[in-house]
Structure formats: C-alpha cells, structure tokens
C-alpha atoms as a PDB file:
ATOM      1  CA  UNK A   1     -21.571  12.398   9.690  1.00  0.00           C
ATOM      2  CA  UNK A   2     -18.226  12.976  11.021  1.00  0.00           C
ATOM      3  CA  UNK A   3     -15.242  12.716   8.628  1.00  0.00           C
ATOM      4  CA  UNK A   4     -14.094   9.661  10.895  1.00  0.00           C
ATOM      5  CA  UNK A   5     -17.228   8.003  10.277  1.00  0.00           C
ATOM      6  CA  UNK A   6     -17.211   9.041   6.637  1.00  0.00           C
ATOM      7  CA  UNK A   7     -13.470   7.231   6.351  1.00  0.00           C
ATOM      8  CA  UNK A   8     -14.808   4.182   8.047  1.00  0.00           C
ATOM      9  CA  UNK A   9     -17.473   3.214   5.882  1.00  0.00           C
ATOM     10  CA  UNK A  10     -15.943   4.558   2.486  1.00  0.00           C
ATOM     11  CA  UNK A  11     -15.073   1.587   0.236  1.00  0.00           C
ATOM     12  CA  UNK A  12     -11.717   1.307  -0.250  1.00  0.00           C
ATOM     13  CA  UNK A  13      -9.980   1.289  -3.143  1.00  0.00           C
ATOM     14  CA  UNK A  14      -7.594  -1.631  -4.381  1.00  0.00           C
ATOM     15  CA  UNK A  15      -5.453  -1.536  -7.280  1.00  0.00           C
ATOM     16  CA  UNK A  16      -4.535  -4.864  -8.765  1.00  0.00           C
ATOM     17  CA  UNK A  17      -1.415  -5.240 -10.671  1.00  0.00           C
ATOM     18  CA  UNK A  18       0.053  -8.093 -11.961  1.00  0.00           C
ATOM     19  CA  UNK A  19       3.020  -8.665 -13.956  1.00  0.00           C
ATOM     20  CA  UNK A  20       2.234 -11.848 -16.423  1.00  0.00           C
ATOM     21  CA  UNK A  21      -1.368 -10.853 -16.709  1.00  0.00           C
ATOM     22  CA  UNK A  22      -1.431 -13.188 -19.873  1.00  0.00           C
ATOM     23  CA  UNK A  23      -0.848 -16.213 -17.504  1.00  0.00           C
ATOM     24  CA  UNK A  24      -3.372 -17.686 -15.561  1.00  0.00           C
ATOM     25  CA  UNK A  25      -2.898 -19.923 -12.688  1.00  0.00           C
ATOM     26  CA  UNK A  26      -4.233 -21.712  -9.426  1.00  0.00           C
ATOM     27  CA  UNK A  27      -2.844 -18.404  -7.040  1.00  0.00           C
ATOM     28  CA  UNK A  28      -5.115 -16.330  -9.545  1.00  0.00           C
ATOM     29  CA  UNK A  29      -7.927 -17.696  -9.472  1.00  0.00           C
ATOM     30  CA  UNK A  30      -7.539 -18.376  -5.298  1.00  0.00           C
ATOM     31  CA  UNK A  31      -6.936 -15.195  -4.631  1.00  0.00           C
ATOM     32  CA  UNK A  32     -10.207 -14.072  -7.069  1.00  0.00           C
ATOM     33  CA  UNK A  33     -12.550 -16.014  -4.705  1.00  0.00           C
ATOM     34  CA  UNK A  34     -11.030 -14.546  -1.914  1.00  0.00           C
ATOM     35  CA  UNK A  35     -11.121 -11.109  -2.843  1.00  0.00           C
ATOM     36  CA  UNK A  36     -15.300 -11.964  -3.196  1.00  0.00           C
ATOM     37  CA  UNK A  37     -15.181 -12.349   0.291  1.00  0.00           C
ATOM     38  CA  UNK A  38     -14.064  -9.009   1.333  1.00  0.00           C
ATOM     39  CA  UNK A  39     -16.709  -6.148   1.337  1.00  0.00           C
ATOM     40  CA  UNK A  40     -16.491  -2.697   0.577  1.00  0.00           C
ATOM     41  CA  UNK A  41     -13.710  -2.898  -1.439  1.00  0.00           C
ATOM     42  CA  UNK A  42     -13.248  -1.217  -5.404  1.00  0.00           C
ATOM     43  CA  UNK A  43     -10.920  -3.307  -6.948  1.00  0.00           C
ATOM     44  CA  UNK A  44      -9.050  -1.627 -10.271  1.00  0.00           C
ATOM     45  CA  UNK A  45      -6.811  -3.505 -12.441  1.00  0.00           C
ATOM     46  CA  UNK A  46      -3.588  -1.585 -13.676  1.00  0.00           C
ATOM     47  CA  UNK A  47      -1.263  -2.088 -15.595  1.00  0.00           C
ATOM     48  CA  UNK A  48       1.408  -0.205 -14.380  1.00  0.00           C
ATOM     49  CA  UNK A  49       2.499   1.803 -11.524  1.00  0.00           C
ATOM     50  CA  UNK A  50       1.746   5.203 -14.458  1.00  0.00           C
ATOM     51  CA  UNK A  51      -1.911   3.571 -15.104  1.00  0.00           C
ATOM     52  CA  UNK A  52      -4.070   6.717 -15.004  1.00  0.00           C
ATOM     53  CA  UNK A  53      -6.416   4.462 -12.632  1.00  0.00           C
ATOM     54  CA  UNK A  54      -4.052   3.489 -10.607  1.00  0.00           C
ATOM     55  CA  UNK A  55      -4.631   6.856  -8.244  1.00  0.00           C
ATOM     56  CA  UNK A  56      -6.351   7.413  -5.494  1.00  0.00           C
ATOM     57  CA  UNK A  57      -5.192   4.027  -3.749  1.00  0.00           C
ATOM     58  CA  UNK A  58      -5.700   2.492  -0.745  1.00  0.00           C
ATOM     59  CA  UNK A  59      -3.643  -0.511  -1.444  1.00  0.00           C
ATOM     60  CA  UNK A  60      -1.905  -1.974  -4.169  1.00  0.00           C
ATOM     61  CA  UNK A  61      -1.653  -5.949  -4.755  1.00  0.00           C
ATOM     62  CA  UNK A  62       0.843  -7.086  -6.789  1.00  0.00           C
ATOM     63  CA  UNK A  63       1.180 -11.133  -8.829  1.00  0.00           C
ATOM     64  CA  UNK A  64       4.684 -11.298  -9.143  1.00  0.00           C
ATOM     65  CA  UNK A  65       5.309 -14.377 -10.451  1.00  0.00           C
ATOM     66  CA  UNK A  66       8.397 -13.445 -13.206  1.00  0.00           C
ATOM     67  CA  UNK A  67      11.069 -12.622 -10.495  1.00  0.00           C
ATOM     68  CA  UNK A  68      12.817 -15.879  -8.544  1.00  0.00           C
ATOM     69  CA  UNK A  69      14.290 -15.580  -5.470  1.00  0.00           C
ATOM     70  CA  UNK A  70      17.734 -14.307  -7.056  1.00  0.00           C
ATOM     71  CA  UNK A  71      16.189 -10.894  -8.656  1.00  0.00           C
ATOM     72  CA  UNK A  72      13.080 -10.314  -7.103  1.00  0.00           C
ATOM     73  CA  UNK A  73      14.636  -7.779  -3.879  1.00  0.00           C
ATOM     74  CA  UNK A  74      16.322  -5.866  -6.911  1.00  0.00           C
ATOM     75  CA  UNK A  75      13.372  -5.745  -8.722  1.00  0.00           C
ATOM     76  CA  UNK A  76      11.928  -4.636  -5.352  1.00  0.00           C
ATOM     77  CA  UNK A  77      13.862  -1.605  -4.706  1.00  0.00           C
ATOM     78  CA  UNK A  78      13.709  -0.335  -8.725  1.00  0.00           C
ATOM     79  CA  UNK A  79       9.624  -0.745  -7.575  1.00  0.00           C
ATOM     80  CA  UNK A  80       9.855   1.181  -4.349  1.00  0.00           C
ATOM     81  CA  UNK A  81      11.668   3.718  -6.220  1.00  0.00           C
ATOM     82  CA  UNK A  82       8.901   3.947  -9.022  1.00  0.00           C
ATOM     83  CA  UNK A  83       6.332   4.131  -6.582  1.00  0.00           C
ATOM     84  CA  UNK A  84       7.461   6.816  -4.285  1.00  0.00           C
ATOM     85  CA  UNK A  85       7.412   9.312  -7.092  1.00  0.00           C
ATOM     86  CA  UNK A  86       4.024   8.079  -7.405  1.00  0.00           C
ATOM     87  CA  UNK A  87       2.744  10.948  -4.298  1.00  0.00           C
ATOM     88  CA  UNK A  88       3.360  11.781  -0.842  1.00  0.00           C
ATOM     89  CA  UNK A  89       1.737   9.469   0.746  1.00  0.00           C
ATOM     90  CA  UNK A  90       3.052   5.858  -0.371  1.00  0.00           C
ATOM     91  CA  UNK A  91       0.707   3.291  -0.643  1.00  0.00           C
ATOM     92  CA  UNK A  92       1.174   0.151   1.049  1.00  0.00           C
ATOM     93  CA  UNK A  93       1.544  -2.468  -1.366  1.00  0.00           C
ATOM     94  CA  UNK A  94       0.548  -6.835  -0.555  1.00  0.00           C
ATOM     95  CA  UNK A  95       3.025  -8.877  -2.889  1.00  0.00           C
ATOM     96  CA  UNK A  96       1.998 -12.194  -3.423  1.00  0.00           C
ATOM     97  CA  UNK A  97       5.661 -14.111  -4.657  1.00  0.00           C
ATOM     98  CA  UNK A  98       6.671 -17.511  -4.498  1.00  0.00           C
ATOM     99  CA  UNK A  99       9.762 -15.994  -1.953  1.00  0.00           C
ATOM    100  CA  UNK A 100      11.377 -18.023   0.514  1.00  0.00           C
ATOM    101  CA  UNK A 101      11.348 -17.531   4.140  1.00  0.00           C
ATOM    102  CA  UNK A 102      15.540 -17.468   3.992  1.00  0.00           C
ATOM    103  CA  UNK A 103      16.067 -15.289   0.994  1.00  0.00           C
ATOM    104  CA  UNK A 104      13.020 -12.970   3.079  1.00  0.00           C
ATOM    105  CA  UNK A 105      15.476 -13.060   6.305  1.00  0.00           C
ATOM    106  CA  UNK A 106      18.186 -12.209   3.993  1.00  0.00           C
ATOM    107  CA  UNK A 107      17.424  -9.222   2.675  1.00  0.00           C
ATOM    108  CA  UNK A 108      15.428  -7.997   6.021  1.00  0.00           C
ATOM    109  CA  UNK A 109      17.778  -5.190   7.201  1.00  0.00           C
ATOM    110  CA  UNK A 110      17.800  -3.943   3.816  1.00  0.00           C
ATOM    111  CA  UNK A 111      14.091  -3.270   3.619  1.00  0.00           C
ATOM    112  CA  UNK A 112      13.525  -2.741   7.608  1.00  0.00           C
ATOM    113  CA  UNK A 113      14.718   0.468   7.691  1.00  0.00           C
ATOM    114  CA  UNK A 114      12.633   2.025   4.802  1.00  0.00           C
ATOM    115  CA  UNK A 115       9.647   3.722   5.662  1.00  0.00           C
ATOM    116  CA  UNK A 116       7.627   2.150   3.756  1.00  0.00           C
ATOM    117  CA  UNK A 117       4.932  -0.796   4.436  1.00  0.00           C
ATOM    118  CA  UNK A 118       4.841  -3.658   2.530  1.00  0.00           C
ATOM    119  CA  UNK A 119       3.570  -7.551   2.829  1.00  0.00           C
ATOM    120  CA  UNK A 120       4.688 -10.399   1.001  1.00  0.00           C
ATOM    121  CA  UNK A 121       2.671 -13.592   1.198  1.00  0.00           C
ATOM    122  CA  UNK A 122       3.794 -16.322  -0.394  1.00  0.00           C
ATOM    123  CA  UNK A 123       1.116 -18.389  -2.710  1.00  0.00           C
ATOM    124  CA  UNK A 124       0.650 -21.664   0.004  1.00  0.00           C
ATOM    125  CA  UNK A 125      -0.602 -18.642   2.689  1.00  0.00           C
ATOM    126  CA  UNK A 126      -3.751 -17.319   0.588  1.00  0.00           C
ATOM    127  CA  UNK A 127      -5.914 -17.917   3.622  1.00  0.00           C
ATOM    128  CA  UNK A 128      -4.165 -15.072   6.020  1.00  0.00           C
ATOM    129  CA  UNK A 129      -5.205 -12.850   2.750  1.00  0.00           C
ATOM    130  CA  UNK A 130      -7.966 -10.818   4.420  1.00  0.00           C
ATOM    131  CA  UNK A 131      -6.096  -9.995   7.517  1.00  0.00           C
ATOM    132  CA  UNK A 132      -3.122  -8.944   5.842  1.00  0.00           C
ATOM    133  CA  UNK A 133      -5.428  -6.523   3.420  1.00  0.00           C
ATOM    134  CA  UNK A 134      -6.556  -5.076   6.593  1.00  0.00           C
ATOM    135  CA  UNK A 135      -3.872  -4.411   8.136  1.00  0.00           C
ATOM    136  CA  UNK A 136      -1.951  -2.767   5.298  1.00  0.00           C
ATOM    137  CA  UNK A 137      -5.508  -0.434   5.228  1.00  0.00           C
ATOM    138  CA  UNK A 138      -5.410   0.731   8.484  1.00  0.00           C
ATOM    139  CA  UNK A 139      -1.721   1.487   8.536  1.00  0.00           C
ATOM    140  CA  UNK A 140      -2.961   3.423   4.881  1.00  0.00           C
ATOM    141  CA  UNK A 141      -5.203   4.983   7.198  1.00  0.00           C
ATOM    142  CA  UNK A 142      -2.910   6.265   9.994  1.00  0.00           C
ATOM    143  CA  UNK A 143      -0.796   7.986   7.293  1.00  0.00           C
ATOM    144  CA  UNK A 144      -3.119   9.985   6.429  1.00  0.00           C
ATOM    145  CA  UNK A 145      -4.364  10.617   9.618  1.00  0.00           C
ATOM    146  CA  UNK A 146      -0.588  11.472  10.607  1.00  0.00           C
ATOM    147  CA  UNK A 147      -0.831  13.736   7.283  1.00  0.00           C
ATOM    148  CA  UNK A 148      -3.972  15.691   8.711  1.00  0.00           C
ATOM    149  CA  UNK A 149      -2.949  16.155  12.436  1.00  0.00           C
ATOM    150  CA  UNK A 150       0.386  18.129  10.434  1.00  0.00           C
ATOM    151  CA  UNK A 151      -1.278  20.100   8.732  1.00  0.00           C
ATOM    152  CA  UNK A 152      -3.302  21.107  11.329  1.00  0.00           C
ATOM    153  CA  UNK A 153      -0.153  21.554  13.613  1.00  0.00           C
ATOM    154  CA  UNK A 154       1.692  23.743  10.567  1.00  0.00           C
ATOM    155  CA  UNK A 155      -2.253  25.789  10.552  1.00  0.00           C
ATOM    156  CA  UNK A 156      -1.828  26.319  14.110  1.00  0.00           C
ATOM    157  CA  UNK A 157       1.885  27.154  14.153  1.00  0.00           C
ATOM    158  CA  UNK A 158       0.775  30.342  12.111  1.00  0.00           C
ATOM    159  CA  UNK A 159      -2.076  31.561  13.824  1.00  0.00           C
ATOM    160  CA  UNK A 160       0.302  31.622  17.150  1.00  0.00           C
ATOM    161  CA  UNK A 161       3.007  33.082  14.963  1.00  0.00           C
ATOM    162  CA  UNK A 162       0.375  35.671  13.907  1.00  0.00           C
ATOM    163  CA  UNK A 163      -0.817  36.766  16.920  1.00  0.00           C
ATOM    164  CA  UNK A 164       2.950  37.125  18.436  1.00  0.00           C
ATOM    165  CA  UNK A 165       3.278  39.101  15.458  1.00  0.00           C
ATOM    166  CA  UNK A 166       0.257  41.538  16.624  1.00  0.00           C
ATOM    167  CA  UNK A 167       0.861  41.243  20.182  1.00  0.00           C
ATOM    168  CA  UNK A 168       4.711  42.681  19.643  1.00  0.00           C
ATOM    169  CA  UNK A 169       2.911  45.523  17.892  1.00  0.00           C
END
C-alpha cells in the first residue's frame, strides 16, 4: 500500500486539552457525543501542552472556558508561543471559547499574518464541529506533505550538486 494510502486510512490522532477540566458543563458533554460521531479518530486527553502524550498530534482541541473576551487573545499568543517550541511542524489547534464575533474581528490582523492554523468555534456552533476537525486535518496533512516534497528537493539538490562535483573532475 502506498504511503498516500497508508496516510489516508491511518486514524488520526486528537489531543484534548481543556483548561477547567474539574468543571463540567452542557459544551462538554455536546461536544463528547459529537466526537462519537467521528471515525477513525484516537482521542488523548492532556493536560498540558508538556503532557508526554500530547505528541505525535494531528490536532489539538482546546475547552477554554477561563479566559473572557478581554484576556483570552493574550492568553492566545503566550499559547502559540508554547506550542511552537512544541516541534517543527505546528499542529493546528480547534478552540472552542465563548468569543465574540467583534472582539474575533478585532484582533484579526494580529493573528492573520501568523503562519499558523487555528479555529475558534464558539459553544452555540457545535454542529459545524466535524467539518471544522476536518479541515484543520487536511491542512495538518499538507504540512507534512509540504515537509516531504523539501526534503526530497534538499535530497535532490545534492545528488545534482554531486554529480557537478564529478563532472568538473
């Protein structure tokens, strides 16, 4: 089986994080059954961005329920920080925030520009969950098929270095 093939039917990996994991609420427990919906997916709960099983990831959903509108962008950017140590491929992380669509607009340009994919979806929007989980896993997917296509580039880029090298000889 081809390694395409082997990437498309691989389960993918989800890491759950959430950050008031002693709370439970409505959004939870929504989000729970919907997640049963979706096959072929390995879903890990972490604890923190350093969890030990938080890599290999495919996607990371975060709860954020203890940042308002006020702090959570902040908060944000101390998290995109955190995770971009975590390797060189970022993972595309789903946050699911009670965020409204003018503080969003707000801080737009700010997070536009980063290369980095994110979602946010507030808690009323649940439904659009499964389409928004596949779409952050495909983009997942074209970085590392980006990743692969440059390596092979940098492998080929020596061999014709190599044989310039032996054909000046």
């Amino acid at each position: 089986m081809s390694t395409k093939k082997q990437d498309f039917f691989r389960k993918r990996r989800i890491c759950l994080w959430d950050d008031s994991a002693k709370h439970i609420s409505m959004t939870k427990l929504n989000v729970s059954k919907h997640f049963s919906f979706l096959p072929q997916i390995d879903y890990h709960q972490i604890k923190s961005l350093d969890d030990p099983d938080f890599s290999p990831c495919d996607l990371l959903i975060c709860y954020v329920a203890n940042q308002d509108e006020e702090s959570f962008f902040p908060w944000l950017n101390k998290f995109q920080n955190q995770l971009k140590t975590q390797n060189s491929i970022w993972t595309p992380v789903l946050f699911i925030c009670d965020i409204g669509f003018s503080t969003m607009t707000h801080w737009l340009h700010d997070h536009a520009n980063q290369n980095w994919y994110f979602d946010i979806i507030h808690p009323d929007h649940i439904a659009s969950l499964p389409i928004r989980i596949a779409n952050l896993l495909r983009i997942h997917d074209h970085l590392h098929e980006l990743k692969r296509y440059h390596e092979q580039l940098n492998a080929m880029q020596s061999q014709i270095t190599a044989i310039e090298k032996k054909l000046e000889q």
